[in-house]
N, C-alpha and C. Protein backbone atom coordinates (compact mmCIF):
# COMPACT_ATOMS: atom_id res chain seq x y z
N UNK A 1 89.69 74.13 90.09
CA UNK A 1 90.93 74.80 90.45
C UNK A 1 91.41 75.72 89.33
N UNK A 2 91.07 75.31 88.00
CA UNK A 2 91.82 76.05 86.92
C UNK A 2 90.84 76.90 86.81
N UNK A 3 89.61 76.97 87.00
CA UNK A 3 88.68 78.38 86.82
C UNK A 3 88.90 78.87 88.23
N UNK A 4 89.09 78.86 89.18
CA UNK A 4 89.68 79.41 90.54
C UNK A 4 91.22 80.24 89.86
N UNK A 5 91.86 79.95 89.47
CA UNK A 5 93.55 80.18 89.20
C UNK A 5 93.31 81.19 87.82
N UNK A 6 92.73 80.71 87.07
CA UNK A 6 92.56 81.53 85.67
C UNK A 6 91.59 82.82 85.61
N UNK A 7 90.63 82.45 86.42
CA UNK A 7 89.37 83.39 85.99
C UNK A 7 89.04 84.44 87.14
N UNK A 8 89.59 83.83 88.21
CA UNK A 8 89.40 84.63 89.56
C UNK A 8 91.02 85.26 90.47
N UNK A 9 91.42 84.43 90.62
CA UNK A 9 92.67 85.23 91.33
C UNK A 9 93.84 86.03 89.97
N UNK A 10 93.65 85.19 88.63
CA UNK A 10 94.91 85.91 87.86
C UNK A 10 93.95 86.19 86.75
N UNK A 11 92.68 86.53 86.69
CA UNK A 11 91.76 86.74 85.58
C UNK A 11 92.41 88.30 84.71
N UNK A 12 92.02 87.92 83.58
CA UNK A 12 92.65 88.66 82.50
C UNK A 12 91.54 90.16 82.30
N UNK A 13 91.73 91.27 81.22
CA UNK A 13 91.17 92.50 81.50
C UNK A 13 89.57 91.57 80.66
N UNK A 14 89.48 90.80 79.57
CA UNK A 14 88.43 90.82 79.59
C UNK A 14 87.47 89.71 80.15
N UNK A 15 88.20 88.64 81.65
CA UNK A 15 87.27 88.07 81.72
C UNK A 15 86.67 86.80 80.82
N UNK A 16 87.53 86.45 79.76
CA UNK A 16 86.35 85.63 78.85
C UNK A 16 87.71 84.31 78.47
N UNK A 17 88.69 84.51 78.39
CA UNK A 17 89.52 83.43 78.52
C UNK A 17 90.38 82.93 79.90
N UNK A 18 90.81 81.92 79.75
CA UNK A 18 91.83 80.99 80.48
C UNK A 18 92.68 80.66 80.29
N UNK A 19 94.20 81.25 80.87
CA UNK A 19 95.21 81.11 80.03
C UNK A 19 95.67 79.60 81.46
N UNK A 20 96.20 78.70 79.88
CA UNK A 20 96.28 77.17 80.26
C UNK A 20 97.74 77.02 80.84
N UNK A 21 98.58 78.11 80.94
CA UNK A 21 99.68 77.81 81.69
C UNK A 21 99.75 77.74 83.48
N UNK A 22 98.37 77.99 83.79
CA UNK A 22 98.05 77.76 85.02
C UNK A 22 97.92 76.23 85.13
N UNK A 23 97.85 75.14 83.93
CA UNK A 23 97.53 74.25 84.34
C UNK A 23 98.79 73.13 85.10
N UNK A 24 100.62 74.18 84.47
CA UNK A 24 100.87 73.44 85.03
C UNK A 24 101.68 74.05 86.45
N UNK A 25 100.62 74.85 87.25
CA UNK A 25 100.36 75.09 88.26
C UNK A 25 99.53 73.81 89.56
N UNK A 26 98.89 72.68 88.04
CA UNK A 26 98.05 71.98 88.78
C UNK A 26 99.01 70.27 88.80
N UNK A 27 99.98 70.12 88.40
CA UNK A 27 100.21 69.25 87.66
C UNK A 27 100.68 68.53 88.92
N UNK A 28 101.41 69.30 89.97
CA UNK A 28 101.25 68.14 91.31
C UNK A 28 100.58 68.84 92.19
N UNK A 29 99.57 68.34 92.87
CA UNK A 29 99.01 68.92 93.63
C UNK A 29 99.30 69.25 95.28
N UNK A 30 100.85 67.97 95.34
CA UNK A 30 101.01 68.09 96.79
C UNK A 30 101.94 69.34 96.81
N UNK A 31 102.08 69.90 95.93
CA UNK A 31 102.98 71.31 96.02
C UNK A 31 102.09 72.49 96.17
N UNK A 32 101.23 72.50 96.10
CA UNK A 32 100.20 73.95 95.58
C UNK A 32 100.40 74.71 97.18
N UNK A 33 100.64 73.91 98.66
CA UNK A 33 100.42 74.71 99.43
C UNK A 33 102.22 75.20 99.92
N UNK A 34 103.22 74.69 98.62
CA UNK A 34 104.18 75.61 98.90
C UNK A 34 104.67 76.64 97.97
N UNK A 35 103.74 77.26 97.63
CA UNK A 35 103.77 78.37 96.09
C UNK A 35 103.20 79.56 97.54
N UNK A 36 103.78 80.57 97.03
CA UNK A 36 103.28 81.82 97.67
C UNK A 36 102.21 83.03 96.59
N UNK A 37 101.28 81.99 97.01
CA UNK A 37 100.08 82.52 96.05
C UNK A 37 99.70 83.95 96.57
N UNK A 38 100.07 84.06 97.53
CA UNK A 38 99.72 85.74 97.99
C UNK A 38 100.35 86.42 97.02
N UNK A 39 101.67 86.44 97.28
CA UNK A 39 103.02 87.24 96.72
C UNK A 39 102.45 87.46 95.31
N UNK A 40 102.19 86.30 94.37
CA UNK A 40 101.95 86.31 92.83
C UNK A 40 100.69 87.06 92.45
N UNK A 41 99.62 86.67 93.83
CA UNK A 41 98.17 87.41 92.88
C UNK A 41 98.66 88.81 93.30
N UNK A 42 99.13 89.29 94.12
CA UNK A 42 99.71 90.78 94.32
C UNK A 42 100.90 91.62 93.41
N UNK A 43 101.16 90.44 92.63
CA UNK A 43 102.23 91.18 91.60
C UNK A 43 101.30 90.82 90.72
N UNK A 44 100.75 90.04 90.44
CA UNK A 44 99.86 90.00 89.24
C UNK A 44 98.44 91.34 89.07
N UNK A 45 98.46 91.70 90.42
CA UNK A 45 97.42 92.76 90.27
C UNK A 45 97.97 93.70 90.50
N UNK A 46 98.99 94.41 90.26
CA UNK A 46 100.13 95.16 90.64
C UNK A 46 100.13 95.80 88.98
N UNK A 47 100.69 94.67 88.31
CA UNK A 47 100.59 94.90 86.88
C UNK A 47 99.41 95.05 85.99
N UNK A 48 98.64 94.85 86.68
CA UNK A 48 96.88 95.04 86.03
C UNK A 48 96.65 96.61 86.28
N UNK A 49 96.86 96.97 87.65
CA UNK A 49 96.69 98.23 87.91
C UNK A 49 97.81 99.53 87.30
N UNK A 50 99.06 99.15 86.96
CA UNK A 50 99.88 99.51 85.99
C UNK A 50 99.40 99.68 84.34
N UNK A 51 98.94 99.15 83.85
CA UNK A 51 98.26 98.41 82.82
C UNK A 51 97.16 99.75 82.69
N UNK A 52 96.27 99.91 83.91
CA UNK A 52 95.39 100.67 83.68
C UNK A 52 95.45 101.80 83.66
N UNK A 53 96.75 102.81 83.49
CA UNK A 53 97.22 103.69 83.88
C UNK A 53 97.45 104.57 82.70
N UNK A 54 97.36 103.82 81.23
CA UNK A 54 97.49 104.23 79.80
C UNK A 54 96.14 104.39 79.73
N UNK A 55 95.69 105.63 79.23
CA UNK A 55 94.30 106.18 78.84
C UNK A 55 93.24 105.26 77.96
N UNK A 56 93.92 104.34 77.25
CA UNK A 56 93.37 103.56 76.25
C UNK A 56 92.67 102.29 77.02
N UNK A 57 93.20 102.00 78.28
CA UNK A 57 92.71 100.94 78.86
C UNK A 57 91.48 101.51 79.35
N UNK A 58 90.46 100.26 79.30
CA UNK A 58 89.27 100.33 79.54
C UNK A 58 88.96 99.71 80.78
N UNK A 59 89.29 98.65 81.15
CA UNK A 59 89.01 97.72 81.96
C UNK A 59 90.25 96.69 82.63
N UNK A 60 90.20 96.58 84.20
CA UNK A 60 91.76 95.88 84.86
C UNK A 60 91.34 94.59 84.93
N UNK A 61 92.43 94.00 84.65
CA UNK A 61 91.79 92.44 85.27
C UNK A 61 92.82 92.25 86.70
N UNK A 62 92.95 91.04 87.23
CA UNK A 62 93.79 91.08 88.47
C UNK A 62 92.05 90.20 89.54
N UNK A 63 92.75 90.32 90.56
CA UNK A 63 91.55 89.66 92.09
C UNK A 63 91.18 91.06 92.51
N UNK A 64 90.06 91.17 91.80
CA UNK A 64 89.24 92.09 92.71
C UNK A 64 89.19 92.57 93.97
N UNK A 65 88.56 91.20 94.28
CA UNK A 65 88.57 91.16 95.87
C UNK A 65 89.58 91.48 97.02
N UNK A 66 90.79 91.04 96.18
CA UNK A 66 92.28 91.83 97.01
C UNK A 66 92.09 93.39 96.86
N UNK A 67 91.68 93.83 95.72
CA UNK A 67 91.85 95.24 95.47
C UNK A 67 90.78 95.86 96.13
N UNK A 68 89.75 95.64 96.94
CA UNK A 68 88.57 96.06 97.76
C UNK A 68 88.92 95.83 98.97
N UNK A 69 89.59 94.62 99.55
CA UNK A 69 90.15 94.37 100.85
C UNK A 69 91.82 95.80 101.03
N UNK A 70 92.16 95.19 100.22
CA UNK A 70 93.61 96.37 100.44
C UNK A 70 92.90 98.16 100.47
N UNK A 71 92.23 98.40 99.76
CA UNK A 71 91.24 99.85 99.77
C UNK A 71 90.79 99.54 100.75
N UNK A 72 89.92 99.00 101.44
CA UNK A 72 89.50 98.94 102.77
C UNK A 72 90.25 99.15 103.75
N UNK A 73 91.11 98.55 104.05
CA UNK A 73 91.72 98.20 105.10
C UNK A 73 93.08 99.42 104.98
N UNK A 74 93.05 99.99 103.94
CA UNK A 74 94.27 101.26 103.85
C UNK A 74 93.68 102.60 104.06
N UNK A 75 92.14 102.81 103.33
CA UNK A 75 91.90 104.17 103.10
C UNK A 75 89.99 103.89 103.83
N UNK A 76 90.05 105.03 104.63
CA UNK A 76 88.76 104.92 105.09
C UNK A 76 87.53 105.68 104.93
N UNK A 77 88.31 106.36 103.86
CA UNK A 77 86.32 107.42 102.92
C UNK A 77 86.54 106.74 101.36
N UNK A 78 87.36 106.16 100.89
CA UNK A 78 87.23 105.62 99.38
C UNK A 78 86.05 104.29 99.14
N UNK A 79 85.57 103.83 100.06
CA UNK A 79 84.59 103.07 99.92
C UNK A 79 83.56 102.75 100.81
N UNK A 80 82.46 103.12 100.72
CA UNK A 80 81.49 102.99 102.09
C UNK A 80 81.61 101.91 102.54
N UNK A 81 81.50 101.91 103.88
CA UNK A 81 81.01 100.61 104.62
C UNK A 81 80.15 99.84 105.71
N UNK A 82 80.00 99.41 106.05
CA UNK A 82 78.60 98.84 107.41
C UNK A 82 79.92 97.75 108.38
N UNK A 83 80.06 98.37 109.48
CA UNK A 83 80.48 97.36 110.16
C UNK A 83 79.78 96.35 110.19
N UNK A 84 80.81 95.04 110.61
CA UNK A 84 80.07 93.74 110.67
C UNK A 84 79.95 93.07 112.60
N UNK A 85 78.52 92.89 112.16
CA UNK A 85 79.00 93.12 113.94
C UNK A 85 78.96 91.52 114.59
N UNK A 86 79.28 90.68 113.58
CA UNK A 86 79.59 89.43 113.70
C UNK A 86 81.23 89.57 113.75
N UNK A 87 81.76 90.28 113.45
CA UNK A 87 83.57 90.30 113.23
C UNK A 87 83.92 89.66 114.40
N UNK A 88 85.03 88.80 114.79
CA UNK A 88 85.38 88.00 115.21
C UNK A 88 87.10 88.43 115.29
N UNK A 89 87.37 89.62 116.10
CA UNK A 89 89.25 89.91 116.30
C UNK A 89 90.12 88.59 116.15
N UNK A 90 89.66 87.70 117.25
CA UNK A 90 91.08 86.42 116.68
C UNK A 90 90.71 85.89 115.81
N UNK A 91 89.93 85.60 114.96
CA UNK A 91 89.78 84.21 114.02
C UNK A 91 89.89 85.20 112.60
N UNK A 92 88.72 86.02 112.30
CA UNK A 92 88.30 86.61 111.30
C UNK A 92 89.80 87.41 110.51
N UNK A 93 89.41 87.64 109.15
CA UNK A 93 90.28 88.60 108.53
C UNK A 93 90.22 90.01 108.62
N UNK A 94 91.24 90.92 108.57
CA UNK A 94 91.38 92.01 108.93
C UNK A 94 89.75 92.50 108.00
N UNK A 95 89.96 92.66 107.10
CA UNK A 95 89.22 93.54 106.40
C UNK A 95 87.28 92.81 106.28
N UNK A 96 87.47 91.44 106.95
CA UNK A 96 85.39 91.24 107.30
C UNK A 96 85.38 92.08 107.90
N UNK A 97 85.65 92.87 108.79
CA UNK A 97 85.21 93.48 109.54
C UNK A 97 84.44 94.78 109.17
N UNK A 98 84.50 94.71 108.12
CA UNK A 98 83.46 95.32 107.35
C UNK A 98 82.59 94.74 105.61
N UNK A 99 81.52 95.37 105.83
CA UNK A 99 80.83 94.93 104.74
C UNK A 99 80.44 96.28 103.43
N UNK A 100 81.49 95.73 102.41
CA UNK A 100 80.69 97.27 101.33
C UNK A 100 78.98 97.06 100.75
N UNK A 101 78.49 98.00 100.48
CA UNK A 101 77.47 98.01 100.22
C UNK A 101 77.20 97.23 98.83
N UNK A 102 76.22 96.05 98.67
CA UNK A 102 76.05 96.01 97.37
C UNK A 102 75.79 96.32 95.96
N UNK A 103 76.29 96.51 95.03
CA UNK A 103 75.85 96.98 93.63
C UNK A 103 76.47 98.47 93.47
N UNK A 104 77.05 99.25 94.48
CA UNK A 104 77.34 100.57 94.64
C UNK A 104 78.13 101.05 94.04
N UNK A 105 77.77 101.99 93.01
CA UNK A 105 78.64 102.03 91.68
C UNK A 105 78.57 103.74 91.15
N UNK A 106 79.27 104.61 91.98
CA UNK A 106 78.68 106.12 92.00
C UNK A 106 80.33 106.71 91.40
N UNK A 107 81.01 106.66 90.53
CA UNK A 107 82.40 107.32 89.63
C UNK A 107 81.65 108.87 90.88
N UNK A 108 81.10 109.80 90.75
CA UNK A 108 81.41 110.95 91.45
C UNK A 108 82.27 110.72 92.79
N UNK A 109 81.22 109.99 93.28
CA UNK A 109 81.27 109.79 94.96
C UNK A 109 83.64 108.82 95.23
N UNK A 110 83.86 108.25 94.19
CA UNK A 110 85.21 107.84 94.05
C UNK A 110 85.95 109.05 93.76
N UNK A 111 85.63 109.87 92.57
CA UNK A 111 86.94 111.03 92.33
C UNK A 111 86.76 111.61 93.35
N UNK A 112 85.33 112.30 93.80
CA UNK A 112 85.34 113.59 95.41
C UNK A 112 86.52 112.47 96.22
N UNK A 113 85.93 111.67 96.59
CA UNK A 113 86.96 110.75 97.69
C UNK A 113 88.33 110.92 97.48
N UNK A 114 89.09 110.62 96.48
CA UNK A 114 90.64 110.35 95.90
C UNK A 114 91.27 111.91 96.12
N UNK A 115 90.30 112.98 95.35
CA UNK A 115 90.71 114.39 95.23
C UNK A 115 90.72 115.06 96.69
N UNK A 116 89.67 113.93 97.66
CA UNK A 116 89.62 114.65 99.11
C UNK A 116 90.63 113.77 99.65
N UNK A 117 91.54 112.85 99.15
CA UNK A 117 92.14 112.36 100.05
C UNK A 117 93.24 113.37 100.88
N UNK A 118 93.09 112.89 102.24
CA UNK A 118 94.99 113.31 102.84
C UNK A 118 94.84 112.05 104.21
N UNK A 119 95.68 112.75 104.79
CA UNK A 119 96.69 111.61 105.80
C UNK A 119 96.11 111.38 107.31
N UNK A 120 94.48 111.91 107.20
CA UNK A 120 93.86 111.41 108.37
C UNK A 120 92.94 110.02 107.78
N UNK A 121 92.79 109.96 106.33
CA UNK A 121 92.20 108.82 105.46
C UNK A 121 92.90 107.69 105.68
N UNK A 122 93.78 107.75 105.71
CA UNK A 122 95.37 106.71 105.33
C UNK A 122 95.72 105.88 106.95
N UNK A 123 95.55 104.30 106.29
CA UNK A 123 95.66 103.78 107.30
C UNK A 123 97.67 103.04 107.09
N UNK A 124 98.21 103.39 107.40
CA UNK A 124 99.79 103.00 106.79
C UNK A 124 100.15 101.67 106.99
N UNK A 125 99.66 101.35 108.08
CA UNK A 125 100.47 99.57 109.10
C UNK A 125 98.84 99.33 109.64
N UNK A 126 98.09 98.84 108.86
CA UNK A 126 96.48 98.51 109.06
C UNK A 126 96.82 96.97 109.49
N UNK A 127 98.01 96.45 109.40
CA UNK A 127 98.10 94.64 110.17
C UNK A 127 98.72 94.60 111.48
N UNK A 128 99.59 95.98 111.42
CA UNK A 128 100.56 96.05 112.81
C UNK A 128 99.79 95.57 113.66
N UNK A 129 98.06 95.53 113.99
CA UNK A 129 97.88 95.22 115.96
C UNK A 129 97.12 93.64 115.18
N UNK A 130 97.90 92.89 114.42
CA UNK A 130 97.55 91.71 113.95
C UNK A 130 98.73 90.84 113.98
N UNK A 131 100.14 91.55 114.55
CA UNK A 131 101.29 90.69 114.23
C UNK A 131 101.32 89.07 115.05
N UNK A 132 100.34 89.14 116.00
CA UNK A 132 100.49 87.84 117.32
C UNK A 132 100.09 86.62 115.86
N UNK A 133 99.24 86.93 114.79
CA UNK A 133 98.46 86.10 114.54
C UNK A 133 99.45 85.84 112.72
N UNK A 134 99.99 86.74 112.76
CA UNK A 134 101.06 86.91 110.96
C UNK A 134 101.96 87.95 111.43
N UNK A 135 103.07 86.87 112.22
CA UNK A 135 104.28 88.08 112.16
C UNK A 135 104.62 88.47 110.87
N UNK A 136 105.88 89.81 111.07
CA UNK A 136 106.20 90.49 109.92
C UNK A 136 107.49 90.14 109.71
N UNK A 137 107.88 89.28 108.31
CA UNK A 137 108.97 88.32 107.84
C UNK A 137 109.93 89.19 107.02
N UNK A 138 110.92 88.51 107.32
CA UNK A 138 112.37 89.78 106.90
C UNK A 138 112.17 89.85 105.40
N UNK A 139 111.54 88.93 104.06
CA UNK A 139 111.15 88.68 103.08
C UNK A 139 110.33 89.89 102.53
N UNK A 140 109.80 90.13 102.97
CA UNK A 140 109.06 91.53 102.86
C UNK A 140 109.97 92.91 102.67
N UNK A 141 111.36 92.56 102.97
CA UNK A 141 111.74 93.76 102.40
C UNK A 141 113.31 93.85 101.33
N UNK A 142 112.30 92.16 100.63
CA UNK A 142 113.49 91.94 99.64
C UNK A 142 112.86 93.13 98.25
N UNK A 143 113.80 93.30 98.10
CA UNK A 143 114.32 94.25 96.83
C UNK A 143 115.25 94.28 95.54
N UNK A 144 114.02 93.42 94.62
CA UNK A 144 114.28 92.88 93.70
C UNK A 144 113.53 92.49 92.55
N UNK A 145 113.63 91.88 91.33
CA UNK A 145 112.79 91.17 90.57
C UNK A 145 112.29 89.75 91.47
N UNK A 146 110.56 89.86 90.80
CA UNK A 146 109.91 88.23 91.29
C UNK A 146 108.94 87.83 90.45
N UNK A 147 108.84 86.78 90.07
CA UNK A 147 108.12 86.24 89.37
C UNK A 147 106.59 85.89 89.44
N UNK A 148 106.04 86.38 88.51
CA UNK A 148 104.68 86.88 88.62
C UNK A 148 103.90 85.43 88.09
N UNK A 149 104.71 84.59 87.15
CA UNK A 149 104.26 83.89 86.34
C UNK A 149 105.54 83.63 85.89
N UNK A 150 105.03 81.96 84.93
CA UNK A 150 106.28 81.40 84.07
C UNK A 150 106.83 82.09 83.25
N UNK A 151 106.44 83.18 82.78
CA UNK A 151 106.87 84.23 81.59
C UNK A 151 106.87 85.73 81.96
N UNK A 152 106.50 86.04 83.30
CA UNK A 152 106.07 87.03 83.67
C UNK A 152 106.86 88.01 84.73
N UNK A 153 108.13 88.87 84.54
CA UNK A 153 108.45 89.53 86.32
C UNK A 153 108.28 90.82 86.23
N UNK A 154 108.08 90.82 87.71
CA UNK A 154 107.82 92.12 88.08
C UNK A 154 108.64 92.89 89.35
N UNK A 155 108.98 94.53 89.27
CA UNK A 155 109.80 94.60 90.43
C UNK A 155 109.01 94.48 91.96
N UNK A 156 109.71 94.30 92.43
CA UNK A 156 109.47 94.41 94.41
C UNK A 156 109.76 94.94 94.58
N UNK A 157 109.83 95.95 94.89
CA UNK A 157 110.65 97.51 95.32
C UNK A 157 110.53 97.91 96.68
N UNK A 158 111.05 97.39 97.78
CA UNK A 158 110.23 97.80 99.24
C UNK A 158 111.00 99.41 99.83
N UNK A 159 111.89 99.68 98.64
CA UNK A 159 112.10 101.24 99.05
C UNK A 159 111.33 102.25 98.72
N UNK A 160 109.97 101.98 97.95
CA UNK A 160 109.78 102.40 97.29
C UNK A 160 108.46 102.94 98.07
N UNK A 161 107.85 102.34 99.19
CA UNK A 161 106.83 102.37 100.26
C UNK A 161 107.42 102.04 101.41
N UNK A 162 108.10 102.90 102.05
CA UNK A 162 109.08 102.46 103.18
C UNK A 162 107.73 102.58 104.39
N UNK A 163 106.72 104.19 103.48
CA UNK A 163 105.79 104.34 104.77
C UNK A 163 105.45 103.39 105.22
N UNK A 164 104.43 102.29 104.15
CA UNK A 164 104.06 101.22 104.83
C UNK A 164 104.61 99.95 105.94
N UNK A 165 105.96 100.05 106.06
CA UNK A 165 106.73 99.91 106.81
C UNK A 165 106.70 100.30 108.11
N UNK A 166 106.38 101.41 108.21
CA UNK A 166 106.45 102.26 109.41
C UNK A 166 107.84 102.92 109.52
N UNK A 167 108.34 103.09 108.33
CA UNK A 167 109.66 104.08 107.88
C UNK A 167 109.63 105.60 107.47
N UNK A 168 110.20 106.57 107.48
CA UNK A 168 110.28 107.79 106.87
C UNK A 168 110.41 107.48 105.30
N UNK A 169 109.97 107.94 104.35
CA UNK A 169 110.02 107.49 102.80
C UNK A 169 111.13 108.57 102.41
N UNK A 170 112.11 107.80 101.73
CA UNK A 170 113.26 108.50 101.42
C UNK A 170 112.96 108.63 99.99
N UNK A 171 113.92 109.51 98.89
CA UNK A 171 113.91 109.18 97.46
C UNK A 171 114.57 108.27 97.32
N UNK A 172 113.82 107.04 96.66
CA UNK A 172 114.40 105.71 95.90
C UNK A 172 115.34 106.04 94.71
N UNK A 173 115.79 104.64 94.26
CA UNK A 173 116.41 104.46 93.04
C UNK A 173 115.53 104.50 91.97
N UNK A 174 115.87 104.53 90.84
CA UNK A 174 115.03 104.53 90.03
C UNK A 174 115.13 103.00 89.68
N UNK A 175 113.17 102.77 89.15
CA UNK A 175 113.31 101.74 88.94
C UNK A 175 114.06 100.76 87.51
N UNK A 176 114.28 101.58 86.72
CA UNK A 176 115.38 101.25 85.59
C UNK A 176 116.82 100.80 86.03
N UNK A 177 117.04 101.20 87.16
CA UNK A 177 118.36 100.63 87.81
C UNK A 177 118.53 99.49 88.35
N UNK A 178 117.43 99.03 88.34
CA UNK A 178 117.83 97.22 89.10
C UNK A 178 117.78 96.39 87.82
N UNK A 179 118.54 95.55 86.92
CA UNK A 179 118.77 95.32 86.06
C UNK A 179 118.18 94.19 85.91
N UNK A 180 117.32 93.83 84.75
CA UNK A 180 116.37 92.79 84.24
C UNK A 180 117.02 91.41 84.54
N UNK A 181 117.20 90.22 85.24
CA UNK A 181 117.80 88.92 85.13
C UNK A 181 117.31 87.83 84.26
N UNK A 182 117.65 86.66 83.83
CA UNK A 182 116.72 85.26 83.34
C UNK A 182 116.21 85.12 84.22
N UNK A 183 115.26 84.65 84.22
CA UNK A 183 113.86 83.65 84.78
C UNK A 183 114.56 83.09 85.93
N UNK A 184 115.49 82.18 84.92
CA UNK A 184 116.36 81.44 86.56
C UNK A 184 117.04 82.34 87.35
N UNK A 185 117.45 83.07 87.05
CA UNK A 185 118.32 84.07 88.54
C UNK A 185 117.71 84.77 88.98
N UNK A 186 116.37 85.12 88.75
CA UNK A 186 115.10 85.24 89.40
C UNK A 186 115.03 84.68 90.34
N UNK A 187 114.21 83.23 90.09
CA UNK A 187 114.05 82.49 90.72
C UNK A 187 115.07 82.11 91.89
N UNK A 188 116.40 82.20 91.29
CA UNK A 188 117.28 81.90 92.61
C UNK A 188 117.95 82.90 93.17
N UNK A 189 117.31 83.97 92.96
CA UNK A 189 117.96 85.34 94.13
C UNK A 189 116.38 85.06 95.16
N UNK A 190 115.41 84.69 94.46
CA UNK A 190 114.05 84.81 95.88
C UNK A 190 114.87 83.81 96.93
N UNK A 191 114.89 82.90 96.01
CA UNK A 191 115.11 81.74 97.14
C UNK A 191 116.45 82.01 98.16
N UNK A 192 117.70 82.95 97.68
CA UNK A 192 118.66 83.21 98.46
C UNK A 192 118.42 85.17 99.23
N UNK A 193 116.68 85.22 99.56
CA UNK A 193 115.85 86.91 99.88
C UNK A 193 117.28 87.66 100.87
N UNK A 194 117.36 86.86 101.50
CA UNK A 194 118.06 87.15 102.77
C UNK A 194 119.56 87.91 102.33
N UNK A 195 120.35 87.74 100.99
CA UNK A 195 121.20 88.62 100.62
C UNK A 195 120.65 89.66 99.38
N UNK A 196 119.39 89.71 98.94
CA UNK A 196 118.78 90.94 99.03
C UNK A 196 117.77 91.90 99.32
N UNK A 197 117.65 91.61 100.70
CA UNK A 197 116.60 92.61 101.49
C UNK A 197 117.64 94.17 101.52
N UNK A 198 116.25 94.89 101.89
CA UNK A 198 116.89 96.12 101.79
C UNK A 198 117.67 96.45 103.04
N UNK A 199 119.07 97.15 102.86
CA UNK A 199 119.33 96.90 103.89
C UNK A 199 119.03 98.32 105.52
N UNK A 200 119.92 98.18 106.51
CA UNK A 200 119.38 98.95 107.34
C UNK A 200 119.48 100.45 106.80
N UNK A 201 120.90 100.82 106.37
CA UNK A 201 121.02 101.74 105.76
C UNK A 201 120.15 102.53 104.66
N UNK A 202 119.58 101.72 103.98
CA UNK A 202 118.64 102.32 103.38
C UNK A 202 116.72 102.51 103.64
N UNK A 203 116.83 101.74 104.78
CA UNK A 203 115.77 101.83 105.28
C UNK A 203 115.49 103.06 106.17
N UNK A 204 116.75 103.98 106.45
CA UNK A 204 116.36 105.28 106.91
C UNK A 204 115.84 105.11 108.60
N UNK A 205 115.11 105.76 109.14
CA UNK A 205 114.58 105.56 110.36
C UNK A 205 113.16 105.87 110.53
N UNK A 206 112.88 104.71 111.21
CA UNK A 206 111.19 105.13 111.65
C UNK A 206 110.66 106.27 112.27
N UNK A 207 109.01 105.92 111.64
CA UNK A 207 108.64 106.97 111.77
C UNK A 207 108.38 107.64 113.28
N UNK A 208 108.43 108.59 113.92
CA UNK A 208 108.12 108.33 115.19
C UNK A 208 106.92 108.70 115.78
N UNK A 209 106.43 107.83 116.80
CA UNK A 209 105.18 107.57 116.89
C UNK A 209 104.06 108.83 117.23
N UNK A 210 104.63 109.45 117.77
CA UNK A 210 104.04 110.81 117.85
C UNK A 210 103.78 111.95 116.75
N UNK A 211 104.43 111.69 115.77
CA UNK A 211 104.25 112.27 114.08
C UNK A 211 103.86 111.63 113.05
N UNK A 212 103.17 110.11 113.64
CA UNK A 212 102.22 108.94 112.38
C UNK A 212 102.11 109.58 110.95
N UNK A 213 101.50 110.67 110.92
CA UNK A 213 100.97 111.48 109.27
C UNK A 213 101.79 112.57 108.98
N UNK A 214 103.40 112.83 109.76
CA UNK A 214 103.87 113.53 109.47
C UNK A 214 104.95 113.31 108.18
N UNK A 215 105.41 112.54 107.60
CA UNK A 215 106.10 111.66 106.56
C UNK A 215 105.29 111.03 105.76
């Protein structure tokens, strides 16, 4: 579990240590399936990919595998793929449904892609015809600090990607304006999401369905 937690979902840029504050992640085990391990490895690779954004960085750490599934399942020339023709609509995960090629490691074939991107690439609401199976929870558009780790926060900003929403993207706040809290009022604004989701007013209006790539 602690090389699962350390080395793979919150693994560091070089790969070669284990930081032991995961262990007391392990310390009761009948809790582990009420931690929202999604939420954390996604802020934790959130900040990896932040991280990599200073010229000096060499290498991200974070779950890979989230970061190949989310590219998959968002953008559809940034990474080759082979349908899987075992995919399975009710059971399977969005993104088996395809297989990347092994070992495929071409830096040209990524910048042409990124520099060719536009908005017929872009998949915005790639779960929307998945909601029967993971509705979409009002939590999702809390807007706020969350805790990445015992020492660790990061913002949630859901104004900040309204597209993915299926919203018109307005100009946000800046993110210097939501003001740093302790650990604990962290912790207890998640747990009270529901007085800060974003509200309707700032959520603007959807997009409408006949102009998908127009916003």
């Amino acid at each position: 579990m602690l090389l699962l937690l350390g080395w793979t979902i919150f693994s560091g840029k070089n790969n070669k240590n284990i930081n032991l504050l995961w262990l007391l992640a392990l310390q009761d085990m009948d809790e582990l399936d009420s931690w929202t391990w999604g939420g954390m490895r996604l802020a934790f690779l959130y900040e990896q990919l932040s991280l990599t954004s200073d010229s000096f960085v060499v290498s991200c750490g974070g779950y890979m595998t989230l970061l190949v599934g989310c590219t998959l399942a968002n953008f559809s020339n940034i990474i080759p793929r082979i349908d899987d023709d075992a995919y399975n609509t009710t059971v399977s995960p969005l993104v088996s449904q395809w297989k990347p090629p092994r070992d495929f490691s071409n830096p040209g074939h990524y910048r042409a892609a990124i520099d060719s991107l536009d908005h017929s690439h872009v998949t915005w609401r790639p779960y929307e015809t998945r909601r029967h199976i993971t509705p979409f929870e009002d939590i999702c558009w809390y807007s706020r600090w969350i805790m990445a780790s015992s020492d660790r926060m990061v913002r949630h900003l859901a104004e900040r990607v309204l597209r993915q929403y299926g919203y018109v993207q307005t100009i946000p706040r800046a993110p210097i304006d939501i003001e740093l809290n302790a650990a604990d009022d962290v912790a207890q604004a998640l747990t009270e999401f529901a007085l800060h989701v974003l509200s309707h007013q700032h959520r603007d209006h959807p997009v409408p369905d006949n102009q998908l790539w127009a916003h």
